[in-house]
N, C-alpha and C. Protein backbone atom coordinates (compact mmCIF):
# COMPACT_ATOMS: atom_id res chain seq x y z
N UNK A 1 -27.02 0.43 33.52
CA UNK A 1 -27.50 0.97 32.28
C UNK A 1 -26.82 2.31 31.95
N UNK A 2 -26.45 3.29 33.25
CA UNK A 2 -25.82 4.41 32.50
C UNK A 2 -24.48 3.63 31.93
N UNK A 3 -23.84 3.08 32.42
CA UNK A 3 -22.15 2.79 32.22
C UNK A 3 -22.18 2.87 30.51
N UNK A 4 -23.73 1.95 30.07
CA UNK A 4 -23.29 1.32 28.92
C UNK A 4 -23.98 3.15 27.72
N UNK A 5 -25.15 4.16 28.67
CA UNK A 5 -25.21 4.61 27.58
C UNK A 5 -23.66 6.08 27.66
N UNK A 6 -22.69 6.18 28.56
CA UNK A 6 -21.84 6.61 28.89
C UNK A 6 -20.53 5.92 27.87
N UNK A 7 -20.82 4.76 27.64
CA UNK A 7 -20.08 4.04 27.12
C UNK A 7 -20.10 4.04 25.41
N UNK A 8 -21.45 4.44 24.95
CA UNK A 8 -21.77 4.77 23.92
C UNK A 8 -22.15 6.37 23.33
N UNK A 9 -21.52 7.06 23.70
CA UNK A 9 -21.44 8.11 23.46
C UNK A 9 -21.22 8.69 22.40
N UNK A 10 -21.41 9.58 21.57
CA UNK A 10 -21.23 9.65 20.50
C UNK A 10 -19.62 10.18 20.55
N UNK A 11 -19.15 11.08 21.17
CA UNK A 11 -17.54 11.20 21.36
C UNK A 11 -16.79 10.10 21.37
N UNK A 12 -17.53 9.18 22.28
CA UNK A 12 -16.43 8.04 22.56
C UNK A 12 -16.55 7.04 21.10
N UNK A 13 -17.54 6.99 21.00
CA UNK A 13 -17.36 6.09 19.45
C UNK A 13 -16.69 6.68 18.43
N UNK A 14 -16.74 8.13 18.56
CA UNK A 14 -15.55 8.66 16.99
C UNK A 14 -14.36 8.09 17.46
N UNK A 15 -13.90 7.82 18.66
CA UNK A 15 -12.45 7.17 19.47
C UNK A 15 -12.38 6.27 19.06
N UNK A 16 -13.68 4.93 18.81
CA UNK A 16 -13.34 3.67 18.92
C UNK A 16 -13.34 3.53 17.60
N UNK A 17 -13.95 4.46 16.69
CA UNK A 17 -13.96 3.99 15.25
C UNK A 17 -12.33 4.77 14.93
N UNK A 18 -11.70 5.57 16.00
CA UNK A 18 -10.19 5.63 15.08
C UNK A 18 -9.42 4.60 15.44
N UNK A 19 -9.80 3.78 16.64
CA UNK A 19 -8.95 2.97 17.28
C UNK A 19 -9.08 1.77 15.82
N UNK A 20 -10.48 1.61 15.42
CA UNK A 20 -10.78 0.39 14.48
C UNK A 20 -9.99 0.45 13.26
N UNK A 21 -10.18 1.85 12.88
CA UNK A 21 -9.64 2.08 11.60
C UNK A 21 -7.66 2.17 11.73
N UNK A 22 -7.73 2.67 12.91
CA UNK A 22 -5.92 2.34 12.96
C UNK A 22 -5.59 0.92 12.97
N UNK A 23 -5.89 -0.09 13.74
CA UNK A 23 -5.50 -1.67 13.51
C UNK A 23 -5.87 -1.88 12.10
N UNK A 24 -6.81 -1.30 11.77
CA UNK A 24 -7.24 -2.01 10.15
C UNK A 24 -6.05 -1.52 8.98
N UNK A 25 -5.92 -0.85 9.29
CA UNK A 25 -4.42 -0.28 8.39
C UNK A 25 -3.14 -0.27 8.72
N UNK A 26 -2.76 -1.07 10.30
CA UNK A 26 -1.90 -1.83 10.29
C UNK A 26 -1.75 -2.93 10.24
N UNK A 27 -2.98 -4.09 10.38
CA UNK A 27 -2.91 -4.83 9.49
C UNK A 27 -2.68 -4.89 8.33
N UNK A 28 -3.56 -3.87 7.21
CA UNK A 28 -3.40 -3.84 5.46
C UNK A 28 -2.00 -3.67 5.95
N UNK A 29 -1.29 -2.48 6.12
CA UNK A 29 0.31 -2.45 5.90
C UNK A 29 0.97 -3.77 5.83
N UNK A 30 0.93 -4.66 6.71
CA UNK A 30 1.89 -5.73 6.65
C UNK A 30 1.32 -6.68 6.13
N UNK A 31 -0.50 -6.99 5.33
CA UNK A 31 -0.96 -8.08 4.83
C UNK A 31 -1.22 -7.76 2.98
N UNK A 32 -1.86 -6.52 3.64
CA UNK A 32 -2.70 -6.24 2.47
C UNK A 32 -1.72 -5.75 0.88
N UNK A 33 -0.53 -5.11 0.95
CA UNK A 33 0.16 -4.47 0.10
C UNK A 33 1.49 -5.90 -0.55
N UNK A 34 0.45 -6.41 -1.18
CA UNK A 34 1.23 -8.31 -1.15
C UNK A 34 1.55 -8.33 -2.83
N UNK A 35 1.31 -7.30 -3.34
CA UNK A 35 1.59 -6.85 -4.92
C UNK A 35 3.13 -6.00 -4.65
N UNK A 36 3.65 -5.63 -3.94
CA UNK A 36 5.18 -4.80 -3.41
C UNK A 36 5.90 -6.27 -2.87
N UNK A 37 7.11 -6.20 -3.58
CA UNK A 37 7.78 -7.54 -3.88
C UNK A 37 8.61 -7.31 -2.57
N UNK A 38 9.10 -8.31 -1.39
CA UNK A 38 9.86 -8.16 -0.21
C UNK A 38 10.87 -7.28 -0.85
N UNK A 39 11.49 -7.19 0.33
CA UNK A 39 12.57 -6.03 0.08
C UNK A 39 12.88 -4.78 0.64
N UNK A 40 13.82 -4.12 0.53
CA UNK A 40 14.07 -2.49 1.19
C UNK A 40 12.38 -1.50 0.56
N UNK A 41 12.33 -1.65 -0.80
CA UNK A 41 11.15 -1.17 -1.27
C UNK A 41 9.94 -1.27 -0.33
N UNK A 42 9.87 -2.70 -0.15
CA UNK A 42 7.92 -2.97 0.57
C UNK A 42 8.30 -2.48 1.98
N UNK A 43 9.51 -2.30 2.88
CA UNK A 43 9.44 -1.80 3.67
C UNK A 43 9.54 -0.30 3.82
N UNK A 44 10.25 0.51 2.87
CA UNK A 44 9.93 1.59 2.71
C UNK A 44 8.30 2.16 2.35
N UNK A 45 7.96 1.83 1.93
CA UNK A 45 6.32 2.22 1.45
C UNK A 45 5.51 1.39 2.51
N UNK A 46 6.00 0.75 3.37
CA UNK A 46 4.77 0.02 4.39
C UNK A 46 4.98 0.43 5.67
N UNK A 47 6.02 0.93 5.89
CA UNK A 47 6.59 1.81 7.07
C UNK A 47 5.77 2.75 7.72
N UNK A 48 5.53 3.95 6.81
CA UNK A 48 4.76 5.17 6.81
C UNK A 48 3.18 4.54 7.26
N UNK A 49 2.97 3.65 6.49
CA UNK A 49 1.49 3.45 5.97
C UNK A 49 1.40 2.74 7.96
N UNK A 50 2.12 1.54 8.43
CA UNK A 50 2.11 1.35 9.69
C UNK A 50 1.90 2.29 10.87
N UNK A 51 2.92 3.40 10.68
CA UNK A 51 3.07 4.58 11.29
C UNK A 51 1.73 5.10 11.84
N UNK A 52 1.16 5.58 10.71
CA UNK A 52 -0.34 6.20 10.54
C UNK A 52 -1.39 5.39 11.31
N UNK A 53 -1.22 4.37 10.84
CA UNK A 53 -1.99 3.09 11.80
C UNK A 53 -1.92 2.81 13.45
N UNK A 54 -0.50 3.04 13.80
CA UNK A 54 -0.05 3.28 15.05
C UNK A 54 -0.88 4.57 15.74
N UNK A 55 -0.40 5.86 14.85
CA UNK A 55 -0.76 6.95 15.28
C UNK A 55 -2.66 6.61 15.60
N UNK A 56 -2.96 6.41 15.04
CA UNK A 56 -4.53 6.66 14.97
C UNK A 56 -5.16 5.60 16.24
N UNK A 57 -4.45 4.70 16.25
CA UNK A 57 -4.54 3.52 17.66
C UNK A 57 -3.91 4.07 18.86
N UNK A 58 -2.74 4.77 19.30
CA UNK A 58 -2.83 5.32 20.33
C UNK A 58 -3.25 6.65 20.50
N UNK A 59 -3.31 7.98 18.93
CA UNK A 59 -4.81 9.04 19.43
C UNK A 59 -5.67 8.58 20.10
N UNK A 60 -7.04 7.30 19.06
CA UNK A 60 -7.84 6.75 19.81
C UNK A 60 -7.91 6.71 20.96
N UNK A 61 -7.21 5.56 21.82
CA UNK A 61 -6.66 5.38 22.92
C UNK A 61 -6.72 6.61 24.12
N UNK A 62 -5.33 7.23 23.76
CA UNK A 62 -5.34 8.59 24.39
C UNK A 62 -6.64 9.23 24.97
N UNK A 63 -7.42 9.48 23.61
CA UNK A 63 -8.48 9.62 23.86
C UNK A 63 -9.78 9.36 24.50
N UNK A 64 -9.78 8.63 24.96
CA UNK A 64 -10.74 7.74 25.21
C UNK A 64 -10.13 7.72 26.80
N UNK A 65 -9.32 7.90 26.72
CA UNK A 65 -8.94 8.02 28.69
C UNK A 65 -8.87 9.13 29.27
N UNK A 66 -8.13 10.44 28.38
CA UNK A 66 -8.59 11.86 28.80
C UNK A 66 -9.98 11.90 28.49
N UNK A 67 -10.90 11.64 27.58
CA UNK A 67 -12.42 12.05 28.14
C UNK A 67 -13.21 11.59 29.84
N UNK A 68 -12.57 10.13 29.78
CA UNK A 68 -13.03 9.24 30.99
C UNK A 68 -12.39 10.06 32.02
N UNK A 69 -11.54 10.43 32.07
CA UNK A 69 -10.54 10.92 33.32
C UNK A 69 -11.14 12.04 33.33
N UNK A 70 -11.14 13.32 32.35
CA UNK A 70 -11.80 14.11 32.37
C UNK A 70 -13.34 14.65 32.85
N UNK A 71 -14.06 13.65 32.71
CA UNK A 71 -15.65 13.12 33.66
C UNK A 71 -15.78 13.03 34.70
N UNK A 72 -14.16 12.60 35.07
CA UNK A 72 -13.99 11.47 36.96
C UNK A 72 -14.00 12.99 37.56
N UNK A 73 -13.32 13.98 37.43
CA UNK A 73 -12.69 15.04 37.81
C UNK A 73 -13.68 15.94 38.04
């Protein structure tokens, strides 16, 4: 029972909701922006938008293992 209220932490969930929100906007990047005609264009403007998505999935991440590691210690 601790694991899970350790597991639900309010720190650790702002982590998992950036981890959520980063896949969710690298998905939209490569699904959602379907009005930008193929091309050098849709990859220029979906690039960045991926990027951000990346970034926010391995912050998350990151995160979420320096707190844990940080606890062990």
């Amino acid at each position: 029972m601790d694991s899970f209220r350790y597991a639900f932490r309010r720190e650790l969930i702002l982590l998992y909701v950036a981890i959520f929100a980063g896949r969710w906007v690298m998905a939209f990047s490569q699904d959602g922006l379907f009005i930008i005609p193929r091309g050098i264009l849709r990859t220029l403007i979906t690039f960045p938008i991926y990027v951000l998505g990346l970034a926010l999935v391995v912050g998350g991440a990151v995160g979420v293992f320096h707190h844990i590691i940080s606890d062990l210690t």
